[in-house]
C-alpha atoms as a PDB file:
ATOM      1  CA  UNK A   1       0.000   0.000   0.000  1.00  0.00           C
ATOM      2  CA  UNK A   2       1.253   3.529  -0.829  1.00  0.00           C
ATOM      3  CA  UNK A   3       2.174   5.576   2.387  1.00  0.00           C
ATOM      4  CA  UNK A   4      -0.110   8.920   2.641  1.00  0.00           C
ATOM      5  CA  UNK A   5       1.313  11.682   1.568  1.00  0.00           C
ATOM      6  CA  UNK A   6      -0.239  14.528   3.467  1.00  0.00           C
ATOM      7  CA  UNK A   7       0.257  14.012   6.948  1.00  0.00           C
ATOM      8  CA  UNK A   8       0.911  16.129  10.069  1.00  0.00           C
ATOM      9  CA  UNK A   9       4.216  18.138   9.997  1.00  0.00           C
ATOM     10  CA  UNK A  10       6.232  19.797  11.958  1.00  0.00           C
ATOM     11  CA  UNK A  11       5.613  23.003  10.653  1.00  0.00           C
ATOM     12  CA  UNK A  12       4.360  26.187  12.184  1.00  0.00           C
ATOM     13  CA  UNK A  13       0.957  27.034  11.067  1.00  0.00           C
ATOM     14  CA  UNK A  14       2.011  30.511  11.869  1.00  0.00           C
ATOM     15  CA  UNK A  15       5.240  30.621   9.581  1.00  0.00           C
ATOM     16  CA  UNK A  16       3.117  29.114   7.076  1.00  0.00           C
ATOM     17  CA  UNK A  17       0.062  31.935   7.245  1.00  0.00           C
ATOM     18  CA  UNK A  18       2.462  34.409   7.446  1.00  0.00           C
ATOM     19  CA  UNK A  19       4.208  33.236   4.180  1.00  0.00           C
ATOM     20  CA  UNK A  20       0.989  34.317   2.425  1.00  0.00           C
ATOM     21  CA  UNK A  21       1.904  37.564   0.850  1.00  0.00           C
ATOM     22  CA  UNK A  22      -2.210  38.598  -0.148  1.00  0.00           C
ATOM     23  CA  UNK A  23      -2.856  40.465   3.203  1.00  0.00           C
ATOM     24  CA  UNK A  24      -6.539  40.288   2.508  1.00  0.00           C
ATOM     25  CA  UNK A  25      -6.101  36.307   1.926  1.00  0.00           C
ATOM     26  CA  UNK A  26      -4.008  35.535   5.146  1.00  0.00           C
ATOM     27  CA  UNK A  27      -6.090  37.300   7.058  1.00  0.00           C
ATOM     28  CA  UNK A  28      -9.472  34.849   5.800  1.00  0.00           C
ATOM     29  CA  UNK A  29      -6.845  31.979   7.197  1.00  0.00           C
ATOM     30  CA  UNK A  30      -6.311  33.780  10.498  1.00  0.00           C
ATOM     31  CA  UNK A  31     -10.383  33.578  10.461  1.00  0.00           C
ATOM     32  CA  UNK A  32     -10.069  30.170   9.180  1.00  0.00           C
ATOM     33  CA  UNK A  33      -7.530  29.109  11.663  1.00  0.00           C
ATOM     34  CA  UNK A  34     -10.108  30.904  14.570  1.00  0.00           C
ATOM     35  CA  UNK A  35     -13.144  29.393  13.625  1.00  0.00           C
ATOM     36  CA  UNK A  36     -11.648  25.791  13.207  1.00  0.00           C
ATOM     37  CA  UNK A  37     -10.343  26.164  16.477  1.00  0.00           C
ATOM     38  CA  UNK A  38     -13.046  26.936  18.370  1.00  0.00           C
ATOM     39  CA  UNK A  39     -15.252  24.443  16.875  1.00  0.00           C
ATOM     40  CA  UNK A  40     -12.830  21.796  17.226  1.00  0.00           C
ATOM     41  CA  UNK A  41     -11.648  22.795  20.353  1.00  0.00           C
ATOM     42  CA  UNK A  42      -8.109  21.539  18.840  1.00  0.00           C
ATOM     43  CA  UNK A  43      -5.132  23.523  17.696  1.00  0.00           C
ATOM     44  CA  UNK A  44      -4.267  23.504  13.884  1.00  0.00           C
ATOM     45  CA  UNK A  45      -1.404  21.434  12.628  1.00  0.00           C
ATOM     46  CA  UNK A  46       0.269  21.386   9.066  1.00  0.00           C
ATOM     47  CA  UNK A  47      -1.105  18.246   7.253  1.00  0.00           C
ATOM     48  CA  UNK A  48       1.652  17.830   4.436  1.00  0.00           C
ATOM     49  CA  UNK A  49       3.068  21.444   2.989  1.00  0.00           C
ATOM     50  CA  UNK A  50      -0.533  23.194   2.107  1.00  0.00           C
ATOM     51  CA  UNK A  51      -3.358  21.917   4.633  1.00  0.00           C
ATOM     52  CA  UNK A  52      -4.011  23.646   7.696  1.00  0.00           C
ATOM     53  CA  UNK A  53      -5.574  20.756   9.892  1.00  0.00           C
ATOM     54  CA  UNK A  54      -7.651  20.639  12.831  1.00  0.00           C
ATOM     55  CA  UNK A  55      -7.794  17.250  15.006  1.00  0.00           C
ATOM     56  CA  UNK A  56      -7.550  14.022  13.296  1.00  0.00           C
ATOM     57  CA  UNK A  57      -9.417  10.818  12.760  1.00  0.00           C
ATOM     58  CA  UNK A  58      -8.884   7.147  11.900  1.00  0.00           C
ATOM     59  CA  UNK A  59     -10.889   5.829   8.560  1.00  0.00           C
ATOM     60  CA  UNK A  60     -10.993   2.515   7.007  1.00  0.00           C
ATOM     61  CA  UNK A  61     -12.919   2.167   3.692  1.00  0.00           C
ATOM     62  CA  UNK A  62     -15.096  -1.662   2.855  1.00  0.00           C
ATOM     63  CA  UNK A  63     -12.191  -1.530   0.142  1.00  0.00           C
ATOM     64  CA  UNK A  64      -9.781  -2.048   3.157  1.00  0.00           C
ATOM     65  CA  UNK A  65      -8.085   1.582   2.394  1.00  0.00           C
ATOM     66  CA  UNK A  66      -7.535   2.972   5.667  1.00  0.00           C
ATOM     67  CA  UNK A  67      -5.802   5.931   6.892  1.00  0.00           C
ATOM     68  CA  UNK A  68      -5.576   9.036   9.497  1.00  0.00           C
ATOM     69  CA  UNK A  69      -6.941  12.684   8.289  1.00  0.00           C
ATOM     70  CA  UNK A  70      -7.511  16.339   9.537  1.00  0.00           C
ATOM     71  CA  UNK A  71     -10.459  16.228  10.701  1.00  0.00           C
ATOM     72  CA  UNK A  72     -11.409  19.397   9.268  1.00  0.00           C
ATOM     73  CA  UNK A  73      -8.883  21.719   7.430  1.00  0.00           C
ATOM     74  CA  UNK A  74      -8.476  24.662   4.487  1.00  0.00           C
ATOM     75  CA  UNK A  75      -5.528  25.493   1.839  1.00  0.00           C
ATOM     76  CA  UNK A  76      -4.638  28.423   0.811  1.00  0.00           C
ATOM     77  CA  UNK A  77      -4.496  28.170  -3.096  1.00  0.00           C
ATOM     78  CA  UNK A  78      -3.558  31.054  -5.734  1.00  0.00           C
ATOM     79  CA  UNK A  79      -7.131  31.486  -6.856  1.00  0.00           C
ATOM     80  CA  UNK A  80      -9.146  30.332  -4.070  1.00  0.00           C
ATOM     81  CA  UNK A  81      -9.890  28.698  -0.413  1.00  0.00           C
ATOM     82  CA  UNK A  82     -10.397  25.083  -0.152  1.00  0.00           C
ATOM     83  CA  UNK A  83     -11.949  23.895   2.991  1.00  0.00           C
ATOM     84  CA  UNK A  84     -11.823  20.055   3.719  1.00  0.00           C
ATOM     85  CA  UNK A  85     -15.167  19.244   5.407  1.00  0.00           C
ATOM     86  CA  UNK A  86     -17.163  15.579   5.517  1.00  0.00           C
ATOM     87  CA  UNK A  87     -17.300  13.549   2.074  1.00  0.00           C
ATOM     88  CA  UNK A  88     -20.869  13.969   0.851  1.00  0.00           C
ATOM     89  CA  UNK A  89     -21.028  17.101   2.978  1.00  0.00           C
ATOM     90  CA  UNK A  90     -22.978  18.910  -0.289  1.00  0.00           C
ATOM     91  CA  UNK A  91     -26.464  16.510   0.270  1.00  0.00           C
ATOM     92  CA  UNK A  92     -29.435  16.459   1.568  1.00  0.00           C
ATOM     93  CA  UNK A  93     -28.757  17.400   5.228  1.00  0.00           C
ATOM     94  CA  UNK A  94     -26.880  20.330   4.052  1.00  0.00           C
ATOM     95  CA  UNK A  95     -28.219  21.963   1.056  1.00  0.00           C
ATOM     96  CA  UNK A  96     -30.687  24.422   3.146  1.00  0.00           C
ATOM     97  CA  UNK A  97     -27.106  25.357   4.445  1.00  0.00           C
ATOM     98  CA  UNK A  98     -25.132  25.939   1.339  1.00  0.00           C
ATOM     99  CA  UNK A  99     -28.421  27.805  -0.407  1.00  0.00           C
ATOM    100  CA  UNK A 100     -28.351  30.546   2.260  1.00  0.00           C
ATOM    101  CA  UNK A 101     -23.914  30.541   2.371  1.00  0.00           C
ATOM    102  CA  UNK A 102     -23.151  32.720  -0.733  1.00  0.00           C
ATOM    103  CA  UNK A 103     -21.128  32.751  -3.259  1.00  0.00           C
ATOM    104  CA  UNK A 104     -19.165  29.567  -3.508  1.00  0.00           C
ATOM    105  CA  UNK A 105     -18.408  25.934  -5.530  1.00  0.00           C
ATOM    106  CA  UNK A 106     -18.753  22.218  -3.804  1.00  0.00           C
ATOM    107  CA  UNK A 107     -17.158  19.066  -4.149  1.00  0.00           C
ATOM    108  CA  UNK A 108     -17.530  16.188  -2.434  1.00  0.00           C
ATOM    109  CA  UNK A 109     -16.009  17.243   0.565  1.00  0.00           C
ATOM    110  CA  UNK A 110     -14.125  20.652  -0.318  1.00  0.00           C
ATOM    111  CA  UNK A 111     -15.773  23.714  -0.529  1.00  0.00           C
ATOM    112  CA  UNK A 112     -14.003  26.371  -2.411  1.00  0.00           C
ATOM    113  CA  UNK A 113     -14.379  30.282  -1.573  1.00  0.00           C
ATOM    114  CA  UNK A 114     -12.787  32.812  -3.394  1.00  0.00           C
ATOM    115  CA  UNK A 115     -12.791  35.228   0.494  1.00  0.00           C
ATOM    116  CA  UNK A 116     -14.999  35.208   3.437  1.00  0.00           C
ATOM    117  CA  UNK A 117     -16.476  38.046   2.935  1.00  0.00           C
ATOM    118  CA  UNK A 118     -18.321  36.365   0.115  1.00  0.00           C
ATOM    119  CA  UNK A 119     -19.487  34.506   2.670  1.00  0.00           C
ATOM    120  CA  UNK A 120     -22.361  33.931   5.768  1.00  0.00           C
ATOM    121  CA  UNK A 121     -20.158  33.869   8.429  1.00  0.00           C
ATOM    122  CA  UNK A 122     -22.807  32.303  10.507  1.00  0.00           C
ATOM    123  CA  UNK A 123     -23.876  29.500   8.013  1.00  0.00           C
ATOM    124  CA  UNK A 124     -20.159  29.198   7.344  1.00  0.00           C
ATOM    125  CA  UNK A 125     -19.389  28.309  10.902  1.00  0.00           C
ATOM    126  CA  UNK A 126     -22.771  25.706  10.627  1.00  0.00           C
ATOM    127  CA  UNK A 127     -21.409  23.922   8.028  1.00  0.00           C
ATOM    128  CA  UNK A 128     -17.895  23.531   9.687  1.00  0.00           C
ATOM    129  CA  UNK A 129     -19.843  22.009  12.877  1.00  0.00           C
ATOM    130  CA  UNK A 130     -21.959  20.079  10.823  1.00  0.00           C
ATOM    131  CA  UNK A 131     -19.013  18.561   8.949  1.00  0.00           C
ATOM    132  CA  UNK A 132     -16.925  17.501  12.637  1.00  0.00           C
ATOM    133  CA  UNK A 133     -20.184  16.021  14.314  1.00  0.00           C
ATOM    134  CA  UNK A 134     -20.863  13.989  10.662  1.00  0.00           C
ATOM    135  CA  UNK A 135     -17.023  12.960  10.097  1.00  0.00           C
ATOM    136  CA  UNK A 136     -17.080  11.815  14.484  1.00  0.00           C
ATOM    137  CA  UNK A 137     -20.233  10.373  14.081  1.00  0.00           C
ATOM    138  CA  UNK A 138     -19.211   8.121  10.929  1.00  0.00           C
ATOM    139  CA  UNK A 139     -15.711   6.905  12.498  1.00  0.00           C
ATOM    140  CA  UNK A 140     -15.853   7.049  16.110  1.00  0.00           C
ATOM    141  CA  UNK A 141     -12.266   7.032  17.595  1.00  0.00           C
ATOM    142  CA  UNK A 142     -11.499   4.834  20.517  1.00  0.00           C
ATOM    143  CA  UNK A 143     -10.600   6.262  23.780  1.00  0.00           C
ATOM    144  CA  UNK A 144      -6.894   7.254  24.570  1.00  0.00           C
END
């Protein structure tokens, strides 16, 4: 099987962040970073060179593909926000959600944003609490 590629790091999510030259765009990841954070209640950790990761969690697929993952993140990319919420996040139990968000694009479990101010706020932060009780709900982690 082929080792994972984007896994935690070592690096500083603030040496990354502050790398971004677009003031306007690090300072939607400083909101990022905030919001992730205090729905988490976890600290955010690099996941491989671009993801900004918050918590983690165990999967294993019926294929037998198993893994560890952020268990919800964002990248920074040149035209746009990614933000790594629950596969199938875009369905029924959240469309109400994404009608009322604003201006964006979904994927199976990335929504892209060109800024957060093109953005609810409010629904924003929904859908990120929505996506951590789904992805805990679907692989429950045992007990440390």
């Amino acid at each position: 099987m082929a080792e994972l590629k984007t896994k935690p790091t070592d690096v500083a999510v603030r040496d990354h962040l502050a790398a971004i030259e677009d003031d306007a765009r690090r300072a939607d990841c400083e909101a990022l970073v905030e919001l992730m954070s205090r729905v988490t209640g976890c600290e955010p950790v690099m996941w491989g060179p671009s993801i900004v990761g918050f918590d983690r969690y165990h999967y294993c697929y019926a294929s037998g593909h198993e893994g560890d993952a952020a268990l919800v993140g964002f990248a920074s990319g040149k035209r746009q926000l990614t933000l790594y919420l629950a596969p199938g996040f875009e369905g029924d139990a959240t469309r109400e959600l994404l009608a009322r968000l604003g201006k964006h694009k979904a994927g199976k479990g990335c929504l892209y944003l060109k800024r957060l101010s093109d953005v609810d706020s409010e629904v924003l932060e929904r859908l990120v609490r929505w996506s951590v009780g789904e992805i805990r709900r679907r692989y429950p982690q045992p007990e440390a």
